[in-house]
PDB file of N, CA and C in Angstrom:
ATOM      1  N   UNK A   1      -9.436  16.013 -19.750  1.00  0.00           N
ATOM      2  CA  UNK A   1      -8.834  14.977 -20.555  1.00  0.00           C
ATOM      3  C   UNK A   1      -9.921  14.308 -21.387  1.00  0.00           C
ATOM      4  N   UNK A   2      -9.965  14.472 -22.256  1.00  0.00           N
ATOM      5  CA  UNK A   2     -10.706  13.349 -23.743  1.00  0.00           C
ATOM      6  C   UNK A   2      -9.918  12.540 -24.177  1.00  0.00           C
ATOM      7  N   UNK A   3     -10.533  11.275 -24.343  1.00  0.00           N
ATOM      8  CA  UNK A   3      -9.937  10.015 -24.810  1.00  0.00           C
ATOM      9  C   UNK A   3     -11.128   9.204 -25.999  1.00  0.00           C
ATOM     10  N   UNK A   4     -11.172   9.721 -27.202  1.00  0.00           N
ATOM     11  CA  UNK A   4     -12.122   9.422 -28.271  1.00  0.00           C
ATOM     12  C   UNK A   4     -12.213   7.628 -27.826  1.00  0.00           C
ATOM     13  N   UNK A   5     -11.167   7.089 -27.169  1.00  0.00           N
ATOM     14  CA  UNK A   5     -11.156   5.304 -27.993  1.00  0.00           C
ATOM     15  C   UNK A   5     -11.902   4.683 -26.457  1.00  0.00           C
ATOM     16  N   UNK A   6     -12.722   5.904 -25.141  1.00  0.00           N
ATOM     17  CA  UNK A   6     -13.415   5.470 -24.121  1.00  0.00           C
ATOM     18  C   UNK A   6     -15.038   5.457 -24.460  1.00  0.00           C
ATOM     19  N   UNK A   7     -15.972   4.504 -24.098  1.00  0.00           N
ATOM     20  CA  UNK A   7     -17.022   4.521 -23.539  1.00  0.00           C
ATOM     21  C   UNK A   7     -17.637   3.941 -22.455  1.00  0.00           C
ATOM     22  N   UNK A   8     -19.025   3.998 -22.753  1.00  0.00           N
ATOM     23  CA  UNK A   8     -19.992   3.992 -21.685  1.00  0.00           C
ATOM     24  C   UNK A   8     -20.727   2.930 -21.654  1.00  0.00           C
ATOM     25  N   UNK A   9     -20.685   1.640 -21.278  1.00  0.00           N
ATOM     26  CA  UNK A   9     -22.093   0.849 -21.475  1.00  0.00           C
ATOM     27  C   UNK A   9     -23.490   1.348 -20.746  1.00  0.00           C
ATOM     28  N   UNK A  10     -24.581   1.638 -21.252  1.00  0.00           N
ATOM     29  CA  UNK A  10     -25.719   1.821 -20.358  1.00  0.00           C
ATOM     30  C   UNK A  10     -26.492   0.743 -20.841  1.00  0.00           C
ATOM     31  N   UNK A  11     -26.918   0.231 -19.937  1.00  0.00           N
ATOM     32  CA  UNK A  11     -28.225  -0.501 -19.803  1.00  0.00           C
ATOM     33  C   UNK A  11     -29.207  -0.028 -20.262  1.00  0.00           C
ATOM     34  N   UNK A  12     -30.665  -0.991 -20.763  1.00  0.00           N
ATOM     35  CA  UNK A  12     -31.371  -0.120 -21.691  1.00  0.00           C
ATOM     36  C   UNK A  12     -32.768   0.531 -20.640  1.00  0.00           C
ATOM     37  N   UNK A  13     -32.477  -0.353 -19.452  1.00  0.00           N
ATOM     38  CA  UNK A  13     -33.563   0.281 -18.665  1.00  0.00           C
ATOM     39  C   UNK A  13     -33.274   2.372 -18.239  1.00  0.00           C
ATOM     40  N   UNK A  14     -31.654   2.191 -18.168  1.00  0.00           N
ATOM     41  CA  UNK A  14     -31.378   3.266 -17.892  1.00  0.00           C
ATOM     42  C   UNK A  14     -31.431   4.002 -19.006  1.00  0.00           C
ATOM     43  N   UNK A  15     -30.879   3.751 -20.265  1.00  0.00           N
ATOM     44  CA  UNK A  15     -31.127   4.456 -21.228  1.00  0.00           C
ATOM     45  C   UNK A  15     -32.848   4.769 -22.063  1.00  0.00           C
ATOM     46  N   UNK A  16     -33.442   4.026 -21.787  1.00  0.00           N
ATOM     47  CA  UNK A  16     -34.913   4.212 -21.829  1.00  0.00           C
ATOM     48  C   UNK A  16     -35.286   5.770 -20.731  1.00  0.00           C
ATOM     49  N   UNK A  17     -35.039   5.988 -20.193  1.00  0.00           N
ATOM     50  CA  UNK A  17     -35.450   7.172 -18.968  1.00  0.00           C
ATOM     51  C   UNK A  17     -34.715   8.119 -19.095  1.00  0.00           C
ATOM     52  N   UNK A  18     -33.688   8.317 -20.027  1.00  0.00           N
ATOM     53  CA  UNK A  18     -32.345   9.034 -19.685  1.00  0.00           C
ATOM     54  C   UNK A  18     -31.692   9.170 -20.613  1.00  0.00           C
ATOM     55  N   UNK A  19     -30.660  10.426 -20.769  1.00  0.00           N
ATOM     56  CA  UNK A  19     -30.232  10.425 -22.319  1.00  0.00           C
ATOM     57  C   UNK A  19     -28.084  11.068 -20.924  1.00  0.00           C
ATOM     58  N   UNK A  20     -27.412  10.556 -22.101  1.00  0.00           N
ATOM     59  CA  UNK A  20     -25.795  11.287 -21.468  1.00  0.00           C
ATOM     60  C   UNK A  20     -25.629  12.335 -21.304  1.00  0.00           C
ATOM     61  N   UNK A  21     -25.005  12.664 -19.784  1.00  0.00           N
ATOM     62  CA  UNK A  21     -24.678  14.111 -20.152  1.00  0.00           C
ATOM     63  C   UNK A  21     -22.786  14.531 -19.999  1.00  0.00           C
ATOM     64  N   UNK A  22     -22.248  13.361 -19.231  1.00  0.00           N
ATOM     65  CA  UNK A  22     -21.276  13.247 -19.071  1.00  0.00           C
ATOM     66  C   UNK A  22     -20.620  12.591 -17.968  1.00  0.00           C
ATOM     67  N   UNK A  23     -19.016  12.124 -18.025  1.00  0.00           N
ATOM     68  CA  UNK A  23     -18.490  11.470 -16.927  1.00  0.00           C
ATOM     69  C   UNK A  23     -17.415  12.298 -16.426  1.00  0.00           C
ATOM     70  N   UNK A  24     -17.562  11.881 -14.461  1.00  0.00           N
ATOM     71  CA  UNK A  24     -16.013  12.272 -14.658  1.00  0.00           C
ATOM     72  C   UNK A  24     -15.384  11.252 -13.548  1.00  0.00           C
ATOM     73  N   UNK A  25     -13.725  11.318 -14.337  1.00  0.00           N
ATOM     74  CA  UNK A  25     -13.022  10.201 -13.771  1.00  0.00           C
ATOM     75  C   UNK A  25     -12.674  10.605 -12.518  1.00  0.00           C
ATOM     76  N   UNK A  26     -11.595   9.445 -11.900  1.00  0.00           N
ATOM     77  CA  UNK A  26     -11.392   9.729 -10.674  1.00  0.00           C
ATOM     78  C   UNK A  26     -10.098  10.299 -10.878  1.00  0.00           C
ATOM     79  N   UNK A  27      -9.698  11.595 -10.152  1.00  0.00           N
ATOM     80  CA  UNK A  27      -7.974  12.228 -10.411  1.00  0.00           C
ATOM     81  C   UNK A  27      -7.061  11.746 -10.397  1.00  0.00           C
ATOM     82  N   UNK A  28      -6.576  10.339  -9.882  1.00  0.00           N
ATOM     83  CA  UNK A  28      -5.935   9.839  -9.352  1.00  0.00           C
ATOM     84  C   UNK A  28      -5.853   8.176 -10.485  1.00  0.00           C
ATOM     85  N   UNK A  29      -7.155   7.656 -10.153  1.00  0.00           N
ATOM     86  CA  UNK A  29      -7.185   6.504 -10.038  1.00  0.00           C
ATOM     87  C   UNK A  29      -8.168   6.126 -11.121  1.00  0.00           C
ATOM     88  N   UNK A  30      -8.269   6.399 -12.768  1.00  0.00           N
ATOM     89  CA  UNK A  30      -9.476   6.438 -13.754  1.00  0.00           C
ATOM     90  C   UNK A  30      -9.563   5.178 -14.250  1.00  0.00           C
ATOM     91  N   UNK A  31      -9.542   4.296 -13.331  1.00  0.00           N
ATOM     92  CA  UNK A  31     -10.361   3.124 -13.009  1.00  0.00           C
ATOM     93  C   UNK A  31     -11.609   3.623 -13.298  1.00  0.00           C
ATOM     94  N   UNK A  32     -12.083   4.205 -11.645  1.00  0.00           N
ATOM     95  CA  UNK A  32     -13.193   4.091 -11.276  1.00  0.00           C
ATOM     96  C   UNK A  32     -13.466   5.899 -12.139  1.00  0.00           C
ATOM     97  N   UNK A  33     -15.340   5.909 -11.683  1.00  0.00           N
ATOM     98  CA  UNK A  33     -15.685   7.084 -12.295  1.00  0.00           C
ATOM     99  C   UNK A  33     -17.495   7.195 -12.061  1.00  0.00           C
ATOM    100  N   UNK A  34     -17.871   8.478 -12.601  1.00  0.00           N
ATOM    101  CA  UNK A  34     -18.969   8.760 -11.772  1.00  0.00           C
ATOM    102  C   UNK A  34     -19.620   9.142 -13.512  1.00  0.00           C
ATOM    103  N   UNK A  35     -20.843   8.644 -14.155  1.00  0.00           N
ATOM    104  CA  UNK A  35     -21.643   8.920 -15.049  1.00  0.00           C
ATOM    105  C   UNK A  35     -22.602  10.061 -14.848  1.00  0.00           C
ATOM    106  N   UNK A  36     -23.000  10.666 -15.375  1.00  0.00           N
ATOM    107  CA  UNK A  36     -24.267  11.931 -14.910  1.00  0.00           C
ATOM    108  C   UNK A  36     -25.377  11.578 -16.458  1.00  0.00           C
ATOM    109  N   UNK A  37     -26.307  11.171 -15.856  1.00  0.00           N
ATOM    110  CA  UNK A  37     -27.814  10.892 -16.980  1.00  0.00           C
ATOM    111  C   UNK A  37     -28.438  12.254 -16.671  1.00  0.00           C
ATOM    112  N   UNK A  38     -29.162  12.702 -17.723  1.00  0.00           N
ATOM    113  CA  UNK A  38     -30.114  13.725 -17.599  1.00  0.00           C
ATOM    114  C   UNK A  38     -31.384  12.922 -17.947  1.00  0.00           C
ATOM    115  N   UNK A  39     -32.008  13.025 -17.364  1.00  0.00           N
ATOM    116  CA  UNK A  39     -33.909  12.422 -17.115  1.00  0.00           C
ATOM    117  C   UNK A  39     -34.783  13.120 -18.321  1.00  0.00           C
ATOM    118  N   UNK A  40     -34.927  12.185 -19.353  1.00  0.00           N
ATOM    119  CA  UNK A  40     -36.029  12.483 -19.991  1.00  0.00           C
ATOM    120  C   UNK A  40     -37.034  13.461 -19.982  1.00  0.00           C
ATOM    121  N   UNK A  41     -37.253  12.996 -18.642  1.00  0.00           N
ATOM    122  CA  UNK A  41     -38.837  13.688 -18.258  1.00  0.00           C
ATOM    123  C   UNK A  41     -38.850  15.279 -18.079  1.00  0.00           C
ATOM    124  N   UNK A  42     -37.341  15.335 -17.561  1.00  0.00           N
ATOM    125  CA  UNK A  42     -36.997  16.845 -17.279  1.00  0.00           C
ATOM    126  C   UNK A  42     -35.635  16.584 -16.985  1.00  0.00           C
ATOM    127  N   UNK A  43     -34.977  18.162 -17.970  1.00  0.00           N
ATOM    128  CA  UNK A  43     -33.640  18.270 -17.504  1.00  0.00           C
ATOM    129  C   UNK A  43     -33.202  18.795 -16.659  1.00  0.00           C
ATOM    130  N   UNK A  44     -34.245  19.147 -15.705  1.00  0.00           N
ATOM    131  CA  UNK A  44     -33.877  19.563 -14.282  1.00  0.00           C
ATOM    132  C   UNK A  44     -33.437  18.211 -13.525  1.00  0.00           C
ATOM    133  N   UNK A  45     -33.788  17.075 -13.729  1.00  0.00           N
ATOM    134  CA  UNK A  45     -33.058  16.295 -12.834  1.00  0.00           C
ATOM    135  C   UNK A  45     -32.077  15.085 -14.103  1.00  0.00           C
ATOM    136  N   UNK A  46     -30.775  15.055 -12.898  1.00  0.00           N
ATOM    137  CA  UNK A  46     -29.926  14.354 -13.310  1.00  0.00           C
ATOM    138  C   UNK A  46     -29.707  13.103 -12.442  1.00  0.00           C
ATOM    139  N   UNK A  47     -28.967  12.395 -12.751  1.00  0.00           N
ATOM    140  CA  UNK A  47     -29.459  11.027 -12.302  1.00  0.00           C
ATOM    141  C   UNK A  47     -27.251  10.635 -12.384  1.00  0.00           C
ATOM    142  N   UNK A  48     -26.608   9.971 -11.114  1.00  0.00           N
ATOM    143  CA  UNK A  48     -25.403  10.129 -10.996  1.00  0.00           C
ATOM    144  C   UNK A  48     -25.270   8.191 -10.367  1.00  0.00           C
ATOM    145  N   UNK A  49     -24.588   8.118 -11.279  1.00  0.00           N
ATOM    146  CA  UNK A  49     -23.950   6.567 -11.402  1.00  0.00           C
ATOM    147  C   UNK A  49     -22.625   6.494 -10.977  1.00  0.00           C
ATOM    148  N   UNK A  50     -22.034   5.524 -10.522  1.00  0.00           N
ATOM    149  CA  UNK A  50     -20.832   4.684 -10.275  1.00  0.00           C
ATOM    150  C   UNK A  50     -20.546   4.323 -11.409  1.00  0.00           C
ATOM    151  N   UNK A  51     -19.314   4.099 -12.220  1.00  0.00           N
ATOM    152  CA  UNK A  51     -19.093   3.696 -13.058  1.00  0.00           C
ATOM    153  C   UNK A  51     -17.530   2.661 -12.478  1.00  0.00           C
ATOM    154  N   UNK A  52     -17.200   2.088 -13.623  1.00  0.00           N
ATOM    155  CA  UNK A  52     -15.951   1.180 -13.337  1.00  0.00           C
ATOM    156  C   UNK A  52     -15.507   0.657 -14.808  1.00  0.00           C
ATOM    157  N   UNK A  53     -14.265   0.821 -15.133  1.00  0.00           N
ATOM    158  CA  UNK A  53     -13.261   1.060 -16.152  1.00  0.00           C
ATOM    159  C   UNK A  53     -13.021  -0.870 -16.246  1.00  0.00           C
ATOM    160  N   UNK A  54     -13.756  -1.870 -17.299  1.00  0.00           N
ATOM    161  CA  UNK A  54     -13.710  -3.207 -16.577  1.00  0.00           C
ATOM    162  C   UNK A  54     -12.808  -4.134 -18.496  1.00  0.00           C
ATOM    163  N   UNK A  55     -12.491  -3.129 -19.543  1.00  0.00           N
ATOM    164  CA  UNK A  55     -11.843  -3.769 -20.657  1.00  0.00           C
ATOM    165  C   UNK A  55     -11.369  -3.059 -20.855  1.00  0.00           C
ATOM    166  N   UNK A  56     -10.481  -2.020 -20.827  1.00  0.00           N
ATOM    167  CA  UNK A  56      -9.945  -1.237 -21.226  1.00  0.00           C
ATOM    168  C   UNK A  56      -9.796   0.362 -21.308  1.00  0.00           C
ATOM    169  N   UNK A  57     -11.076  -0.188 -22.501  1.00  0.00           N
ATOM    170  CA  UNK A  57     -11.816   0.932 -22.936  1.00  0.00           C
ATOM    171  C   UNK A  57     -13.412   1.392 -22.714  1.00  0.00           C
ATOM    172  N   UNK A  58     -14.059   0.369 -21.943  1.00  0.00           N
ATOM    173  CA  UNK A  58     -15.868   0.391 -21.952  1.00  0.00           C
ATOM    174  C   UNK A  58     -15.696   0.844 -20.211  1.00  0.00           C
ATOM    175  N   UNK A  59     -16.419   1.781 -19.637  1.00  0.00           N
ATOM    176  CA  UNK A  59     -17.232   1.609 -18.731  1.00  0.00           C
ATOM    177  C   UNK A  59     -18.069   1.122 -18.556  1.00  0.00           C
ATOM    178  N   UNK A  60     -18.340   0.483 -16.520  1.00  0.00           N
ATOM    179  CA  UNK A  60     -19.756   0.056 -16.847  1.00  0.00           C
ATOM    180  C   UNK A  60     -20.742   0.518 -15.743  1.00  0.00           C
ATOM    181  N   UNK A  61     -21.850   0.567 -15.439  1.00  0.00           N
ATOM    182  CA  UNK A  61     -22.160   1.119 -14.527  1.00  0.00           C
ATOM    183  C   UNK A  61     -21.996   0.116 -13.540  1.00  0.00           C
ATOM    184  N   UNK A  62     -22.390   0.265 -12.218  1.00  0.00           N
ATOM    185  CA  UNK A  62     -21.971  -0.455 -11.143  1.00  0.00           C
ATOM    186  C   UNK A  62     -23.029  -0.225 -10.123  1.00  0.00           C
ATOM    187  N   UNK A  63     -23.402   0.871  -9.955  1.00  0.00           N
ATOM    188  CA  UNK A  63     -24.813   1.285  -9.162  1.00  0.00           C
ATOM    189  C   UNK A  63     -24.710   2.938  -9.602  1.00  0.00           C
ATOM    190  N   UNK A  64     -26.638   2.955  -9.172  1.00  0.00           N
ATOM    191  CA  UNK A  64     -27.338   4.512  -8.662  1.00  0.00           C
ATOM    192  C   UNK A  64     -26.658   4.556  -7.362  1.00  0.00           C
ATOM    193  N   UNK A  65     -26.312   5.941  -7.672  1.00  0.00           N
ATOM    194  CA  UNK A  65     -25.610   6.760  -6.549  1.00  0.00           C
ATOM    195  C   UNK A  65     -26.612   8.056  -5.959  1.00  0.00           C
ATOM    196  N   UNK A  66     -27.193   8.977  -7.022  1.00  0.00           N
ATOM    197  CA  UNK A  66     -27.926   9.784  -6.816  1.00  0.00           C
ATOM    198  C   UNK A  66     -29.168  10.435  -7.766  1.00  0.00           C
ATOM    199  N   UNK A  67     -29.958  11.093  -7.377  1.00  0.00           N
ATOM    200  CA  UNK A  67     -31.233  11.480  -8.325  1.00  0.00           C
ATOM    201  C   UNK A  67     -31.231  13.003  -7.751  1.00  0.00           C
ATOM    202  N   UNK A  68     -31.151  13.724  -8.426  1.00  0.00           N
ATOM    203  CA  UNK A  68     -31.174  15.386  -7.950  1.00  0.00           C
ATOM    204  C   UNK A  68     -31.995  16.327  -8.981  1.00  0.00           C
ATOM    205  N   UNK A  69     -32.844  16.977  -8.244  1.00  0.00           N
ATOM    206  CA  UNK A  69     -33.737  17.868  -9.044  1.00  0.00           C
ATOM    207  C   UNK A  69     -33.321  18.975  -8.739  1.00  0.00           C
ATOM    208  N   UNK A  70     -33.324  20.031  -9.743  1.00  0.00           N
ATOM    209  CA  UNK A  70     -32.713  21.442  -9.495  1.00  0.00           C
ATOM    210  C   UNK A  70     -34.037  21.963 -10.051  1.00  0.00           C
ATOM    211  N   UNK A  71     -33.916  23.524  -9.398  1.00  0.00           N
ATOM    212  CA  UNK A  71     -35.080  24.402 -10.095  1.00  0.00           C
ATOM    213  C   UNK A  71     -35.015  25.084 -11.064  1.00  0.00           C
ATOM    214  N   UNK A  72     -33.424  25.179 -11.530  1.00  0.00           N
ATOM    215  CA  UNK A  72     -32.994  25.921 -12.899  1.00  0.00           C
ATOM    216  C   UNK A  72     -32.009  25.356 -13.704  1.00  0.00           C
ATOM    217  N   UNK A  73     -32.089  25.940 -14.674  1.00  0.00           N
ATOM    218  CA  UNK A  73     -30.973  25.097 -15.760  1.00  0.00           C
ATOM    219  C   UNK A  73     -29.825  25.115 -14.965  1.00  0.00           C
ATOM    220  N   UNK A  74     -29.515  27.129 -14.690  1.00  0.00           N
ATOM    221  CA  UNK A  74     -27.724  27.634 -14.061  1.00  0.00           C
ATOM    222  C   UNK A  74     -27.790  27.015 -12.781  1.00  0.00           C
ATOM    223  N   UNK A  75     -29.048  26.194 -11.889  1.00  0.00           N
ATOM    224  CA  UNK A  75     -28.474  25.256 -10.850  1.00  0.00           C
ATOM    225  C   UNK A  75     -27.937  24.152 -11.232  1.00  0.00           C
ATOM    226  N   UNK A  76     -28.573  23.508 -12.645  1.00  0.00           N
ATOM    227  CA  UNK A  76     -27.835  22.581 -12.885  1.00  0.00           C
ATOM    228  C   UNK A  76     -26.699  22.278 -13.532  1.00  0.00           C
ATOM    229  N   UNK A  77     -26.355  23.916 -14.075  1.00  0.00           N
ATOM    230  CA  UNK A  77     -24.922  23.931 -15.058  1.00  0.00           C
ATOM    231  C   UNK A  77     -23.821  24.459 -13.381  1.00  0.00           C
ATOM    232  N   UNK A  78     -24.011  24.790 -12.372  1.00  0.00           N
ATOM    233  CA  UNK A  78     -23.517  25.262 -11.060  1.00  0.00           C
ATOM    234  C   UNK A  78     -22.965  24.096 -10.899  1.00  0.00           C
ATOM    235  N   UNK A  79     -23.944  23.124 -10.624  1.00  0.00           N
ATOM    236  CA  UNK A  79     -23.664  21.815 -10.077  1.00  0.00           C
ATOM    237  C   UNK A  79     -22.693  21.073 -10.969  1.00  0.00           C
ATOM    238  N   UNK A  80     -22.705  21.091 -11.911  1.00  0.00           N
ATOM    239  CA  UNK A  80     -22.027  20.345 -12.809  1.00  0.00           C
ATOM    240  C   UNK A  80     -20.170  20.797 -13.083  1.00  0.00           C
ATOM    241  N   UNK A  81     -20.571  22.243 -12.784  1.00  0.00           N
ATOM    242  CA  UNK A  81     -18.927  22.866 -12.776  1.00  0.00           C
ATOM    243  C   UNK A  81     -18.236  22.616 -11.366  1.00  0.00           C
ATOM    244  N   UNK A  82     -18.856  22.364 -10.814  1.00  0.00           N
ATOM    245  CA  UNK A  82     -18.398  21.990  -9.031  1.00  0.00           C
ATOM    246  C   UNK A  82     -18.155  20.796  -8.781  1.00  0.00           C
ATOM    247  N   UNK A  83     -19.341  19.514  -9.591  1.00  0.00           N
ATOM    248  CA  UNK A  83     -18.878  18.941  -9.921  1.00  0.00           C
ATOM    249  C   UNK A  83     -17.576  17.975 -10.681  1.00  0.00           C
ATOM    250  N   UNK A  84     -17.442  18.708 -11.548  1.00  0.00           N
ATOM    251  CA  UNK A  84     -16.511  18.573 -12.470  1.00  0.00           C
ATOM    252  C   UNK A  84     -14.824  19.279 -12.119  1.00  0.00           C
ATOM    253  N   UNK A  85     -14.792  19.403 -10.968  1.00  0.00           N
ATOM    254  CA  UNK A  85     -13.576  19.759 -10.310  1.00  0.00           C
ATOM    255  C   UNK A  85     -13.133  19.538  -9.021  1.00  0.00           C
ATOM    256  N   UNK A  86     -13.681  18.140  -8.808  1.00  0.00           N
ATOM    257  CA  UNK A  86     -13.961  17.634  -7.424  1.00  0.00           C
ATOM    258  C   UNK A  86     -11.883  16.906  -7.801  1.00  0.00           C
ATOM    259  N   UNK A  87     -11.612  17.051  -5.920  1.00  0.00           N
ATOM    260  CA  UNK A  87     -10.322  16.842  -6.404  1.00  0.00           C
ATOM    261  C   UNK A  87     -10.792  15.207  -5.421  1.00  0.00           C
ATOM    262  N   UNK A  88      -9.520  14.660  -5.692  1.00  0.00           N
ATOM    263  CA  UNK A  88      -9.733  13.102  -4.940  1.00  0.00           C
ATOM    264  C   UNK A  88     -10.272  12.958  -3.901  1.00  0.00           C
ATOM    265  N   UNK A  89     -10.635  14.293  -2.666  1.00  0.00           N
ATOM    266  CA  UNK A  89     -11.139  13.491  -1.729  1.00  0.00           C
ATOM    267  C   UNK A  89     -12.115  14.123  -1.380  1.00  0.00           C
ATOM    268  N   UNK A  90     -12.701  15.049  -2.887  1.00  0.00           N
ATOM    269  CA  UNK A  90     -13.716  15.425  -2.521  1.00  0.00           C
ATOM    270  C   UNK A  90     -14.841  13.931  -3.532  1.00  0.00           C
ATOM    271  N   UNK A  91     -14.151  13.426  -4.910  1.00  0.00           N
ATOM    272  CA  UNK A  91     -14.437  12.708  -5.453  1.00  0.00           C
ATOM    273  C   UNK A  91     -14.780  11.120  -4.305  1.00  0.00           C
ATOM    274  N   UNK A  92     -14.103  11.027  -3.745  1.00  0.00           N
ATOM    275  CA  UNK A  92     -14.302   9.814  -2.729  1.00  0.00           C
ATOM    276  C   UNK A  92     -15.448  10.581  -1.330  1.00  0.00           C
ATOM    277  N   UNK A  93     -15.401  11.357  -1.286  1.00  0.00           N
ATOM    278  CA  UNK A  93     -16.602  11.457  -0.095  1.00  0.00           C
ATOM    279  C   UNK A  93     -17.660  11.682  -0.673  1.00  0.00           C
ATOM    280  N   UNK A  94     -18.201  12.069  -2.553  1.00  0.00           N
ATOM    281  CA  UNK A  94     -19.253  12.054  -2.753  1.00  0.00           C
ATOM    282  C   UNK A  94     -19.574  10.899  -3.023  1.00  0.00           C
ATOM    283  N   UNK A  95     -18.715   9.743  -3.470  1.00  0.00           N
ATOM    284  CA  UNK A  95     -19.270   8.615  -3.171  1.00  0.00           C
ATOM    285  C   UNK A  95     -19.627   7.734  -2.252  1.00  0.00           C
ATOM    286  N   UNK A  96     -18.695   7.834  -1.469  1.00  0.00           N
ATOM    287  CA  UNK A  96     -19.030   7.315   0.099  1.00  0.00           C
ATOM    288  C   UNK A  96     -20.418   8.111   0.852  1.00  0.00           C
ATOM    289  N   UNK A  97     -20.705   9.256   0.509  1.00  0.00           N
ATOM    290  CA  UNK A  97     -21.817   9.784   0.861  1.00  0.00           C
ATOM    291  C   UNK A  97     -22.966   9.570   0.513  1.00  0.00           C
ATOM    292  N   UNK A  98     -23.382   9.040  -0.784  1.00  0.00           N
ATOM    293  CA  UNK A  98     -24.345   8.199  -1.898  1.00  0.00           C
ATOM    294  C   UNK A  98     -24.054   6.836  -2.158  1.00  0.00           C
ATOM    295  N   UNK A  99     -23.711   6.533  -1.524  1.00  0.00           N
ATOM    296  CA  UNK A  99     -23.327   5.034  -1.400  1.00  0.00           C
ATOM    297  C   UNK A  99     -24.701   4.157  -0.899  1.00  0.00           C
TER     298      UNK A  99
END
């Protein structure tokens, strides 16, 4: 699902270190939602936020959830498709797990 009229607030500490790589909502409930930063320094590591749906249309972050270094790009495009099809209660135990 794309929705052109959603964004992202980042903070500039986070955006200083970090450039977007994408969100995903919750299946159920797109309130809430999970941000993914890719790290400057290397795009082997991605950097995974809490997000929260708080005017409408802006996300905001809410906390660091996780920091993950992979050794290859296709670990990190792996992760991201596995990611990106997490159903509700797999979406709620990766947060409760990085919490």
């Amino acid at each position: 699902m794309t929705n052109p009229n959603l964004s992202l607030l980042v903070d500039e500490n986070i955006a200083a270190h970090s450039y977007y790589e994408g969100m995903l909502l919750h299946p159920t409930n797109p309130i809430h939602g999970m941000a993914v930063m890719r790290s400057n320094a290397s795009d082997l590591i991605l950097d995974i936020y809490k997000i929260t749906l708080r005017d409408g249309t802006t996300y905001h972050i809410e906390r660091h959830l996780l920091n993950k270094t992979f050794k290859s790009e296709e670990d990190v495009q792996a992760f991201l498709h596995t990611f990106s099809t997490f159903r509700e209660s797999e979406f709620n135990a990766f947060i409760e797990a990085n919490h």
